[in-house]
Protein backbone atom coordinates (compact mmCIF):
# COMPACT_ATOMS: atom_id res chain seq x y z
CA UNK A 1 -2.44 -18.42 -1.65
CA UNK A 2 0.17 -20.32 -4.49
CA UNK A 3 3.07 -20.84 -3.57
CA UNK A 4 6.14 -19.24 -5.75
CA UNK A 5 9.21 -19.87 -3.64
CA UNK A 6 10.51 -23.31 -5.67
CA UNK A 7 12.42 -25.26 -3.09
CA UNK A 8 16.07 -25.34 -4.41
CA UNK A 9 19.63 -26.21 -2.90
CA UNK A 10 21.50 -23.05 -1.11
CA UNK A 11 23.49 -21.32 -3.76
CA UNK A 12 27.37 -21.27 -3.03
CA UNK A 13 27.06 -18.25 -1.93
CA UNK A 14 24.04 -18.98 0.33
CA UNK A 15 25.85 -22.07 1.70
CA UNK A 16 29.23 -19.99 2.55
CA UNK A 17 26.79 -17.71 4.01
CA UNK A 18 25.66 -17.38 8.65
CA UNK A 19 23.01 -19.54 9.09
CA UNK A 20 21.31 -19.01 12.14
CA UNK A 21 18.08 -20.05 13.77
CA UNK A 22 16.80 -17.78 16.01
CA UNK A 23 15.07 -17.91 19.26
CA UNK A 24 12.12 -16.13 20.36
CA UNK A 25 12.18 -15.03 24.24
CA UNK A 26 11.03 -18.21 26.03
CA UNK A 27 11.91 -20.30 23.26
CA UNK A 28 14.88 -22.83 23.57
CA UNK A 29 17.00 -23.23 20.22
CA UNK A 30 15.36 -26.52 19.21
CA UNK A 31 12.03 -24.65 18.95
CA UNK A 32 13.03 -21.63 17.23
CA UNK A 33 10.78 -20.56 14.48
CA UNK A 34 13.24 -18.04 12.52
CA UNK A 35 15.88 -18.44 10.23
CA UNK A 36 18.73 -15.97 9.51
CA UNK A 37 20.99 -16.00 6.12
CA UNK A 38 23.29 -13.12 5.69
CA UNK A 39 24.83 -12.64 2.65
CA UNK A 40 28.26 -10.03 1.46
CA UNK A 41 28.49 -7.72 4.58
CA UNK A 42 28.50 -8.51 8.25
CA UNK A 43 28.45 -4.55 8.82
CA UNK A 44 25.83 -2.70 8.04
CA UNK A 45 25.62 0.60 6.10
CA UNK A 46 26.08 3.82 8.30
CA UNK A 47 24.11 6.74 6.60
CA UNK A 48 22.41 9.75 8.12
CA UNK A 49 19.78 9.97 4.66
CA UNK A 50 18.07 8.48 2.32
CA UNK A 51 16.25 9.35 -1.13
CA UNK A 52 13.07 7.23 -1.31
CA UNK A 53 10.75 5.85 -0.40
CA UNK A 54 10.75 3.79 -3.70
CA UNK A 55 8.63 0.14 -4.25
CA UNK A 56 8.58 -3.21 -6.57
CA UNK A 57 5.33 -4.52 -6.51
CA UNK A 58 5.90 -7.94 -8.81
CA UNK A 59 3.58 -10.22 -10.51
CA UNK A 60 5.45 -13.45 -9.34
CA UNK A 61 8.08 -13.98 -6.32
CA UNK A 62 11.15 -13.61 -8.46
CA UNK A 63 13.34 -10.75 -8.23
CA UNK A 64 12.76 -8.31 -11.36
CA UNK A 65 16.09 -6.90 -12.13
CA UNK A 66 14.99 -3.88 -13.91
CA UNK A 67 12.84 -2.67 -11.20
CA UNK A 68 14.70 -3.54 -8.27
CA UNK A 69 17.88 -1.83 -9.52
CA UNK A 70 15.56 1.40 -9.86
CA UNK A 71 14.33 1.17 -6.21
CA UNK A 72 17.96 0.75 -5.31
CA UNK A 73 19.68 3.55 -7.10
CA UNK A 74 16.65 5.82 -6.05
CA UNK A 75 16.73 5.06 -2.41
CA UNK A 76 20.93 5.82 -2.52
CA UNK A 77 20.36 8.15 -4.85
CA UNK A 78 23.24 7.05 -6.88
CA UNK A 79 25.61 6.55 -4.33
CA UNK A 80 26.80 4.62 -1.66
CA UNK A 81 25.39 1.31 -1.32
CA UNK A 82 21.91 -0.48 0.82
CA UNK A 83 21.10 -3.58 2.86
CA UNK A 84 18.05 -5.87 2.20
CA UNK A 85 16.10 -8.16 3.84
CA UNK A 86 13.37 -10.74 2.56
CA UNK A 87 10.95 -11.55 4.69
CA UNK A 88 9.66 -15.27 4.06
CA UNK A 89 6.59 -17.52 5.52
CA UNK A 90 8.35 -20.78 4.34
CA UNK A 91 10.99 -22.26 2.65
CA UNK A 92 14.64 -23.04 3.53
CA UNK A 93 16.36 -21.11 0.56
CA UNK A 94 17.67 -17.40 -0.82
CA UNK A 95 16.53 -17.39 -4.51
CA UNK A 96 16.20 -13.80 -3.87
CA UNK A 97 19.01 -12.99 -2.15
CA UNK A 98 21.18 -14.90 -4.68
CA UNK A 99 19.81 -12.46 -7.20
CA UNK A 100 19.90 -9.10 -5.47
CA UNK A 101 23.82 -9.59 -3.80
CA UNK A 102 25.34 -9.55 -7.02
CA UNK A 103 23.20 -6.11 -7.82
CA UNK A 104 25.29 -2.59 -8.27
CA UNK A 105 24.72 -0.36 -4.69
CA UNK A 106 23.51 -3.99 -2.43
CA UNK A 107 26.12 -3.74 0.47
CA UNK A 108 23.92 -7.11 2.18
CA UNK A 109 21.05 -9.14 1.64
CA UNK A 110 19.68 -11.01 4.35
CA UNK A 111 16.95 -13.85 4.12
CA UNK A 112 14.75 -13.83 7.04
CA UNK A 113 12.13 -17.34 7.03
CA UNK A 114 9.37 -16.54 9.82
CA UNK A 115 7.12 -19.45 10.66
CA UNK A 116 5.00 -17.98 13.24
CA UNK A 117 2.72 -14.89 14.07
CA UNK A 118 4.82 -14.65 17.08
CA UNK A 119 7.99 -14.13 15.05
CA UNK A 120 7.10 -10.89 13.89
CA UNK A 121 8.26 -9.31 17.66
CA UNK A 122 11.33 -11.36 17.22
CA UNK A 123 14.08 -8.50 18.48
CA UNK A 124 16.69 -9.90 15.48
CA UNK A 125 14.10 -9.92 13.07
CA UNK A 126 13.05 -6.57 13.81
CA UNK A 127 16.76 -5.40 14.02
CA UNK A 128 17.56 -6.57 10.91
CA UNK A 129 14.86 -4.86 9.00
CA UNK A 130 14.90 -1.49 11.46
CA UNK A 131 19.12 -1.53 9.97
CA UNK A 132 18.05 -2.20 6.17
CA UNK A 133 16.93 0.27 3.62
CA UNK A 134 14.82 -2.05 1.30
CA UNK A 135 12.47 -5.01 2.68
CA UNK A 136 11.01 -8.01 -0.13
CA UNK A 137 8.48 -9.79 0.97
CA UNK A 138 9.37 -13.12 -0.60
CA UNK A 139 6.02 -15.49 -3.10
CA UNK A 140 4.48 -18.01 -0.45
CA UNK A 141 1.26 -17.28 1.66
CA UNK A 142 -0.04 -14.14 2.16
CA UNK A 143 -1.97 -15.21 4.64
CA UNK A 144 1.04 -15.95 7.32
CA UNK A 145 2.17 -12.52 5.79
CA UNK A 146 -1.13 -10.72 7.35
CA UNK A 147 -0.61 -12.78 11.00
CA UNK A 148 2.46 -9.64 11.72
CA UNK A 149 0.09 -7.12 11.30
CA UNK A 150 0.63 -5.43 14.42
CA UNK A 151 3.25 -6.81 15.89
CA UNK A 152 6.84 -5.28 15.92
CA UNK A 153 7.58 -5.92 12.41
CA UNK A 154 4.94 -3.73 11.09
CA UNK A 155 6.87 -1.03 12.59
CA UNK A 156 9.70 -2.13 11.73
CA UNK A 157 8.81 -1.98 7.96
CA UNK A 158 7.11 1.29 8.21
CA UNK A 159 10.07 2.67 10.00
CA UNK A 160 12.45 1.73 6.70
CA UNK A 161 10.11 3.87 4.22
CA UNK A 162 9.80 6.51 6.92
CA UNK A 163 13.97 6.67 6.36
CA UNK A 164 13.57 7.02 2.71
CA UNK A 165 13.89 3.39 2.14
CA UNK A 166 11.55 1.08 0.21
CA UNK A 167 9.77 -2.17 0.48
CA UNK A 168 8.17 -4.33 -2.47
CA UNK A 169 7.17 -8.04 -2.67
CA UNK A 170 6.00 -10.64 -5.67
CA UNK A 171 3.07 -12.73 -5.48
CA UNK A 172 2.12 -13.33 -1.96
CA UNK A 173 4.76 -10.35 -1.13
CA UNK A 174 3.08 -7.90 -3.67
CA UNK A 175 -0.61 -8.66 -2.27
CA UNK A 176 0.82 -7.89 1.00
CA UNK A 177 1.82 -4.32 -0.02
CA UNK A 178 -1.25 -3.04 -1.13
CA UNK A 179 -3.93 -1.42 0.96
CA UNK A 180 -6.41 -3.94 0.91
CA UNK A 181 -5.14 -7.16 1.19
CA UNK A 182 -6.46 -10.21 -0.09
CA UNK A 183 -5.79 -12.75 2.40
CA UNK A 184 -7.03 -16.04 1.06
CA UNK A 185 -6.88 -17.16 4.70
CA UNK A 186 -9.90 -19.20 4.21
CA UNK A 187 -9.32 -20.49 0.82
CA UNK A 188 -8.30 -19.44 -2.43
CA UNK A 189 -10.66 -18.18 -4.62
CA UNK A 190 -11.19 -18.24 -8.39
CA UNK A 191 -12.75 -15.37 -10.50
CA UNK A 192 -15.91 -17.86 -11.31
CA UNK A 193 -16.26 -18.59 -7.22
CA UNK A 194 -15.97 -14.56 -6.75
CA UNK A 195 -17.88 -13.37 -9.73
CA UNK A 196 -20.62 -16.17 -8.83
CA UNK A 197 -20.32 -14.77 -5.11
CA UNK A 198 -18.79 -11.83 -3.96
CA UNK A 199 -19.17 -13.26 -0.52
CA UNK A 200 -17.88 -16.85 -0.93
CA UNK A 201 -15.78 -17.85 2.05
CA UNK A 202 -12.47 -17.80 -0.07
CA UNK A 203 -12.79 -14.04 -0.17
CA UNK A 204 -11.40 -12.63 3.00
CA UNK A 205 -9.39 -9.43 3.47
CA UNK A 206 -7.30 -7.80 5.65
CA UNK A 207 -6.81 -3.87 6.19
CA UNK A 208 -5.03 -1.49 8.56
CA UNK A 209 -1.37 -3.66 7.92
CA UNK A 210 0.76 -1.15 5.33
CA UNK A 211 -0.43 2.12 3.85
CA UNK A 212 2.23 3.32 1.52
CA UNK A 213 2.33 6.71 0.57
CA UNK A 214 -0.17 7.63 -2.89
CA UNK A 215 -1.47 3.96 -2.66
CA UNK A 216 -4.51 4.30 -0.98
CA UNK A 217 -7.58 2.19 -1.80
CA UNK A 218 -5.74 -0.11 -3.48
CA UNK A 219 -6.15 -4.47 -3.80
CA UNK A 220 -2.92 -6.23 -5.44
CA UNK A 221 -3.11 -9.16 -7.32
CA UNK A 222 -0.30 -11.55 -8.77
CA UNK A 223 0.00 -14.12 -11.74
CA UNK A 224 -2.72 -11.84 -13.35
CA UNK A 225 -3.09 -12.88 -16.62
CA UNK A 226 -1.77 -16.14 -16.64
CA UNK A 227 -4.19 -17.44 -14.16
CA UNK A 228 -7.24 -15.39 -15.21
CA UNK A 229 -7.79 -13.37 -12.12
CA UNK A 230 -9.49 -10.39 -14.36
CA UNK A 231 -12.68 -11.70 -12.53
CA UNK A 232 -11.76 -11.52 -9.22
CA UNK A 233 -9.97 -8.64 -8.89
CA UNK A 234 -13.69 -7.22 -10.09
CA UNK A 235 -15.33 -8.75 -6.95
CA UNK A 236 -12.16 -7.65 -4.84
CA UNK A 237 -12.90 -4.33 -5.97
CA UNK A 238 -16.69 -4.29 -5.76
CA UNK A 239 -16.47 -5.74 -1.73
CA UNK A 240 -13.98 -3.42 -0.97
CA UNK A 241 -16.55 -0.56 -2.27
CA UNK A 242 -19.88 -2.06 -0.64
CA UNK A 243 -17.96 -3.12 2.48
CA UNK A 244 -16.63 0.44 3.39
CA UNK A 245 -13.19 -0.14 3.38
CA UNK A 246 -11.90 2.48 1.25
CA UNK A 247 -12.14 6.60 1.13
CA UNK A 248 -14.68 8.31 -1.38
CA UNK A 249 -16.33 4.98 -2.40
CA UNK A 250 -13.69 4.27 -5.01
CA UNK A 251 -11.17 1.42 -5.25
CA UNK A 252 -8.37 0.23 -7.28
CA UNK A 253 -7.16 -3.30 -8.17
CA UNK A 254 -3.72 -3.30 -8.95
CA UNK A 255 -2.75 -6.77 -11.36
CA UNK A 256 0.29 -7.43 -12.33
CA UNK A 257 1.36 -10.60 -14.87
CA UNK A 258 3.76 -13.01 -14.22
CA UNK A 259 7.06 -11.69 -14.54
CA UNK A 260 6.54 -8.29 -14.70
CA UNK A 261 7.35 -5.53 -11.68
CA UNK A 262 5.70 -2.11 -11.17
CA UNK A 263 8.35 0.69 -10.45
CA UNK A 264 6.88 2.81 -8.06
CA UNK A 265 8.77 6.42 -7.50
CA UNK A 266 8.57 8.56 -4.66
CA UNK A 267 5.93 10.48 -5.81
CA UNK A 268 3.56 8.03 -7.01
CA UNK A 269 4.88 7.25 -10.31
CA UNK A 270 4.61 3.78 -11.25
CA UNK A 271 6.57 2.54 -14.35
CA UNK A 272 6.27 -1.06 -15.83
CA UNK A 273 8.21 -3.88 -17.04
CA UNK A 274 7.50 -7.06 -18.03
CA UNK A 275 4.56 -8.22 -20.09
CA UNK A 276 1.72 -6.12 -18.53
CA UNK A 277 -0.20 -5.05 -15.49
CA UNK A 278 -4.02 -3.51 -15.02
CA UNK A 279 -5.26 -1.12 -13.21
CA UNK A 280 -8.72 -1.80 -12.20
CA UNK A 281 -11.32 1.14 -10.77
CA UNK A 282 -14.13 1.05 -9.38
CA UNK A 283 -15.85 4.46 -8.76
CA UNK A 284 -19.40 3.77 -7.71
CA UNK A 285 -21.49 0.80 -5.49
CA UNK A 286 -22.05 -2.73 -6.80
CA UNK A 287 -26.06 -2.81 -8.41
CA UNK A 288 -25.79 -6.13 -7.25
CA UNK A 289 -23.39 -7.45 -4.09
CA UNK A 290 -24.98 -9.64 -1.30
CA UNK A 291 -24.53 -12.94 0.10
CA UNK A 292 -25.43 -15.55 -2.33
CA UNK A 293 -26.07 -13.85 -5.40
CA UNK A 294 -23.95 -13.46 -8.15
CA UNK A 295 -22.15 -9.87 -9.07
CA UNK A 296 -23.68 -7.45 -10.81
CA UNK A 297 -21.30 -4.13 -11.85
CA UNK A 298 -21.43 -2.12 -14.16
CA UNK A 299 -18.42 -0.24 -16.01
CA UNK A 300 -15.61 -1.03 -14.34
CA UNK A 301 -12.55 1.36 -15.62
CA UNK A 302 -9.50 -0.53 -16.63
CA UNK A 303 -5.91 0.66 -17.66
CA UNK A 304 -3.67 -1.36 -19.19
CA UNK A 305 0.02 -1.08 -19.22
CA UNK A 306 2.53 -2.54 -21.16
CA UNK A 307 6.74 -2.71 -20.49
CA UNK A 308 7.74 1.16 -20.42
CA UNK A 309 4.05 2.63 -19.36
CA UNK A 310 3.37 4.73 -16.44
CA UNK A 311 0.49 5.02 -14.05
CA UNK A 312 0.47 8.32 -11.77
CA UNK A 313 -0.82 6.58 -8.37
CA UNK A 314 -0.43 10.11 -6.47
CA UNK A 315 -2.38 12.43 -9.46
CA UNK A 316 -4.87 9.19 -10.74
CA UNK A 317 -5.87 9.65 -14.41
CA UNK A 318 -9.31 10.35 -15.03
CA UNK A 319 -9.17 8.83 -18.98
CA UNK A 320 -7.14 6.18 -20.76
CA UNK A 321 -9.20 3.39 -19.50
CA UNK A 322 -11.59 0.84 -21.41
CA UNK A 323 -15.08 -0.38 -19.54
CA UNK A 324 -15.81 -3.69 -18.72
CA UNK A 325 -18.97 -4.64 -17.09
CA UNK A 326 -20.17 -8.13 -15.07
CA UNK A 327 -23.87 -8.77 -15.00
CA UNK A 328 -24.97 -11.34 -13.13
CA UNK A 329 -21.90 -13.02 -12.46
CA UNK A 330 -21.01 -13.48 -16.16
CA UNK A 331 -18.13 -10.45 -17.29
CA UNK A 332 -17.78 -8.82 -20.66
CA UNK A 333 -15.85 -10.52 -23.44
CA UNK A 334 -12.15 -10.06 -24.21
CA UNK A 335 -11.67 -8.65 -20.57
CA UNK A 336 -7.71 -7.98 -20.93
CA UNK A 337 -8.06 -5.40 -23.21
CA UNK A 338 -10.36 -2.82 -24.68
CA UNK A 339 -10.56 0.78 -26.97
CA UNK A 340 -9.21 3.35 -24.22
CA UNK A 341 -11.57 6.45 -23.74
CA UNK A 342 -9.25 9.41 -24.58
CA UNK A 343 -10.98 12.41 -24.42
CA UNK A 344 -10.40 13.71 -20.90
CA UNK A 345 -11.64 17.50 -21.70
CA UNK A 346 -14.82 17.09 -19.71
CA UNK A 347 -13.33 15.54 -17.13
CA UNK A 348 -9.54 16.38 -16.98
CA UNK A 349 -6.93 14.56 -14.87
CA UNK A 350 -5.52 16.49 -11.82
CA UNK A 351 -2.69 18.28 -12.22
CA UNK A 352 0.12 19.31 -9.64
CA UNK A 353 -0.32 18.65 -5.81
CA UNK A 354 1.11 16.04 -3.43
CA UNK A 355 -0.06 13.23 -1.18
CA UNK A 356 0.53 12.72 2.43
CA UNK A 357 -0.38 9.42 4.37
CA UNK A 358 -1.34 10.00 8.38
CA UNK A 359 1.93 8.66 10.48
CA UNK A 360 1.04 7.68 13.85
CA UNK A 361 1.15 8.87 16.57
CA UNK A 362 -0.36 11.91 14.99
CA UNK A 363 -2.89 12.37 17.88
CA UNK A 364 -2.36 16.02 19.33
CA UNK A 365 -1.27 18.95 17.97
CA UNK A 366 2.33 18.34 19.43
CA UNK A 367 2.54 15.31 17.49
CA UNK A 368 0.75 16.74 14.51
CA UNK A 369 2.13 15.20 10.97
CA UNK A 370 3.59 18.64 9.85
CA UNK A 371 2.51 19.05 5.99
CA UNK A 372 2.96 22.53 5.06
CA UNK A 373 6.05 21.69 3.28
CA UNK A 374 4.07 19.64 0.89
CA UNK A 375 2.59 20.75 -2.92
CA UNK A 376 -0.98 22.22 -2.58
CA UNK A 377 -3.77 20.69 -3.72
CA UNK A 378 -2.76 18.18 -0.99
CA UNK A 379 -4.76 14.70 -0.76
CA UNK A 380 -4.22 13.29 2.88
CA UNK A 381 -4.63 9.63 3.77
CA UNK A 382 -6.00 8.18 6.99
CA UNK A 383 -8.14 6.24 9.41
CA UNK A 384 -10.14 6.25 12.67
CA UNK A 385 -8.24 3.59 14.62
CA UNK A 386 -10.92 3.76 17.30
CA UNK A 387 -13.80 5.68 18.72
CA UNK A 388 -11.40 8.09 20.19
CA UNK A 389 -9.07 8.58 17.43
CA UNK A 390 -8.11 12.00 16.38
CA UNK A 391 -4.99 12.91 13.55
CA UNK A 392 -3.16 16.37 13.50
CA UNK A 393 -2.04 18.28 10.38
CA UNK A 394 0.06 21.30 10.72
CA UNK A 395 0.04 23.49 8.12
CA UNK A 396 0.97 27.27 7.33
CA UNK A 397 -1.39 30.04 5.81
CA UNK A 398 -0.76 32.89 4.75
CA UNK A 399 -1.88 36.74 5.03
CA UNK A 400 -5.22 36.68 2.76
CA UNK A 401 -4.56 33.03 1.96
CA UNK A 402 -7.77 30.57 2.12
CA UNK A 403 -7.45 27.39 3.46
CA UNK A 404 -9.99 24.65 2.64
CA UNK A 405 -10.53 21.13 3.14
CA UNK A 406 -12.71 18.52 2.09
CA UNK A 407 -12.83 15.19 3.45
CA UNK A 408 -14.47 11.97 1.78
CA UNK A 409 -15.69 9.87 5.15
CA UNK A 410 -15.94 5.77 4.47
CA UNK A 411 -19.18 3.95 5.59
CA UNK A 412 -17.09 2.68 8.48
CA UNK A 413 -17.49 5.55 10.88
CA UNK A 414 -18.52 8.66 11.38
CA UNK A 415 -15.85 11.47 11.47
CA UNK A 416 -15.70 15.49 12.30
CA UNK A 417 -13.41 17.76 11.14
CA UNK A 418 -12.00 21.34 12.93
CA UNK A 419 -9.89 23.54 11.72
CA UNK A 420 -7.38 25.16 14.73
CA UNK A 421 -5.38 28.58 15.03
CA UNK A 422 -2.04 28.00 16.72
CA UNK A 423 -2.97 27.86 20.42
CA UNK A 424 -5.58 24.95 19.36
CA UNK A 425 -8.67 27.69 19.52
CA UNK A 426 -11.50 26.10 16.85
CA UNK A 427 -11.84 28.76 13.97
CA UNK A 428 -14.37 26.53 11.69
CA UNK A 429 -15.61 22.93 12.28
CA UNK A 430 -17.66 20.74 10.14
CA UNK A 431 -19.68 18.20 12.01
CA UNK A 432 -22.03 16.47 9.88
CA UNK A 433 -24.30 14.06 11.17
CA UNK A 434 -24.14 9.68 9.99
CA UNK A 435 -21.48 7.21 9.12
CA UNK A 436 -20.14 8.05 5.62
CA UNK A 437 -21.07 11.66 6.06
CA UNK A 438 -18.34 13.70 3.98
CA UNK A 439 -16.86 16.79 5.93
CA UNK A 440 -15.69 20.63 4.54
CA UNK A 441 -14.62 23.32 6.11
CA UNK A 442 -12.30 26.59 5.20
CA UNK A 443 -10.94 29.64 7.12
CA UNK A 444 -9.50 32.71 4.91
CA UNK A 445 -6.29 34.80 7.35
CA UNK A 446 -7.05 38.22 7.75
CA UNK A 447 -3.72 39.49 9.93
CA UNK A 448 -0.34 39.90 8.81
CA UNK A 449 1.96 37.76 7.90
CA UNK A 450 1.95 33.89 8.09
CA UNK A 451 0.73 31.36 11.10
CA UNK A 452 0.40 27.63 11.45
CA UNK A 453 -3.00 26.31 11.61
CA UNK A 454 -3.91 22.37 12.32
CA UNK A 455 -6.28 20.19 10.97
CA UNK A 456 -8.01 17.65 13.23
CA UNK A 457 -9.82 14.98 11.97
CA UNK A 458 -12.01 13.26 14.75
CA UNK A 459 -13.31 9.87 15.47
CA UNK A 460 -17.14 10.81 16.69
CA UNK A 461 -18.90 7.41 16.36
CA UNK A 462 -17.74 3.93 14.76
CA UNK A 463 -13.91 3.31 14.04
CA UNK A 464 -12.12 1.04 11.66
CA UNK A 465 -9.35 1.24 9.10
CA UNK A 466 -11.13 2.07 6.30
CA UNK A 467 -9.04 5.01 4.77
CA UNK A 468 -10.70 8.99 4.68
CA UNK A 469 -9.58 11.30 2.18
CA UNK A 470 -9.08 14.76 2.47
CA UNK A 471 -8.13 16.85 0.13
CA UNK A 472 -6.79 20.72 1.23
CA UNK A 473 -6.03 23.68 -1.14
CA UNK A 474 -4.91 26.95 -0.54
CA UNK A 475 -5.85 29.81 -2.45
């Protein structure tokens, strides 16, 4: 919870700029919460299209020229130009705006300063983002960031990278992006207070907000380096495991340093630049995480990248990384770097395949999220949003073709998984008993030619927004 937005005076561009304050239904003028600065174009951009979704995902709350002018030539693929809008908690200037007008293919850029929970289902607000093709969440608080989760501007946001748009954020703005988010509504913490005790009041999270395509099970963190937050992002990582909050009892913390951006493509492929970021995984449960009691963990994985490196987040590597270890609250040495293990023949990385992430409403098989377009192996993201949730996958098989899935259940809930011809008749289920219970199933087409088939992953007992993973291959 730092701020990174450095009060300033209004550029001249910012100052010839509409300034409006906006009122919320029921709210005179003089108590209007929202602020409106649009800057270059009054119109918006008219465009049937769009080539993302692409993301920034930034170590502090500046713009980072390099990556943003990737997001914004991928999203117009090349041509034509995009609006913006950054999305602020505080603050009465447009640092960012200044920066990203003056940027090749920007046809606006529109600072929106929200002061209240309530000004998330503000109908301009949500207008002005529903009409843009790249959102920023500006540096501030991440923890007024998390008070829109579900109200009209989560939508609103989704519904730009649903276009092929993009979002991204820096420090308060990148934490909100990521799966998991670290709230630091209580407090903020340290990585002594976390690594002394995972469940100190300063760590509290928030899940169920965004879930961007291939970045599942993730926890961003800003000013990584600079402000030693190796440490933390360890306990992050190790509550988010022993809490149930992510798929397949894996997570990753995402760090990035001060003034360097991620690049994240449409298909998962992050590029860096700047000084360096970390990628920090966590594959099995804490030895030691309880109340009180300082963390024990044992090989955490760790990449690090420096300006020009990639990290697949859609096909995640399997080697590269260095182990670091905490044991008893006290880390290894030299935690920001490491000898990378590089033999990946006994365990090689994935190759080929796609991800999809669950779109609501996906909850019948007339609103079923239609994947057979994708690349098989296909890993599919989603949640049990209550006890009676149930998500749809269509997909096509083929004469003799064998369908399979697998699905990695979180502690969270308990889920059931059928497999459906095309009139909704169960071929196969898999119903495994307890919370945390992985499911599999497969069916192999015997007639003729090729039919759609549906997945249905069911809510049977529990709900929550820990993420479930299944992965389906067709062979």
């Amino acid at each position: 919870m730092s701020p990174s937005r450095n009060p300033r005076r209004l550029s001249v561009v910012a100052a010839a700029a509409a300034l409006i304050t906006l009122a919320p239904i029921g709210v005179t003028a003089a108590q209007a919460q929202v602020t409106r600065i649009r800057q270059g174009s009054s119109a918006d951009v008219s465009r049937t299209a769009w080539s993302g979704p692409a993301y920034t995902m930034n170590g502090s709350g500046g713009i980072v020229t390099a990556t943003m002018n990737q997001a914004i030539n991928a999203i117009r693929g090349g041509t034509g130009s995009i609006d913006v809008v950054v999305v602020a908690g505080s603050g009465t200037t447009t640092p960012e705006c200044d920066v990203i007008t003056g940027l090749t293919g920007v046809n606006s850029c529109t600072t929106l300063t929200l002061t209240a929970a309530r000004d998330g289902d503000n109908a301009q607000v949500n207008t002005d983002i529903r009409n843009a093709e790249f959102v920023y969440f500006a540096g501030g608080d991440q923890c007024r960031y998390v008070a829109w989760k579900g109200t009209a501007l989560e939508a609103s946001v989704e519904s730009v990278v649903a276009k092929g748009g993009g979002v991204g954020g820096g420090s308060a703005g990148h934490h909100v992006n990521s799966d998991i988010v670290y709230d630091a509504c209580a407090a903020s913490t340290t990585s002594a207070i976390a690594l002394d005790d995972p469940y100190d009041r300063s760590l509290t999270f928030t899940t169920g907000m965004f879930r961007w395509p291939n970045y599942a099970n993730t926890i961003n963190d800003s000013h990584f380096v600079t402000r030693d937050r190796m440490g933390r992002t360890m306990a992050f990582v190790a509550r988010a495991i022993k809490d149930g909050r992510t798929s397949g009892g894996k997570a990753w913390g995402v760090g990035v340093e001060e003034g360097a951006s991620l690049f994240i493509d449409r298909n998962g492929l992050a590029t860096l630049s700047g000084p360096s970021a970390y990628v920090v995984l966590g594959d099995h449960q804490p030895e030691v995480a309880v109340s009180g009691q300082p963390l024990t963990y044992s090989n955490f994985k760790i990449w690090k990248l420096t300006s020009g490196q990639t990290y697949d987040f859609a096909n995640r590597p399997t080697c590269g990384y260095y182990l670091k270890s905490v044991n008893a609250g006290v880390p290894s040495s030299s935690l920001y770097s490491g000898t990378p293990v590089t033999d990946c023949s006994t365990t090689p990385p994935p190759s080929g395949g796609s991800s999809f992430t669950e779109a609501e409403p996906n909850d019948s098989r007339s609103a079923a999220n239609d994947v057979s377009g994708n690349t098989f192996p296909l890993t599919v993201t989603g949640d049990m949003k209550s006890s009676t949730d149930r998500d749809y996958y269509a997909l096509t098989v083929n004469s003799q073709q064998t369908l399979s899935v697998s699905c990695a259940v979180p502690t969270a809930y308990d889920a059931d998984i059928y497999l459906l011809d095309s009139g909704g008749s169960t071929v196969t289920r898999s119903v495994e008993d307890g919370a945390g219970t992985d499911e599999s199933a497969s069916l192999t087409r015997s007639a003729s030619g090729s039919a759609t088939y549906y997945l249905d992953v069911e809510a049977y007992s529990g709900s929550g927004t820990a993420d479930y993973t299944c992965t389906v291959t067709k062979s």
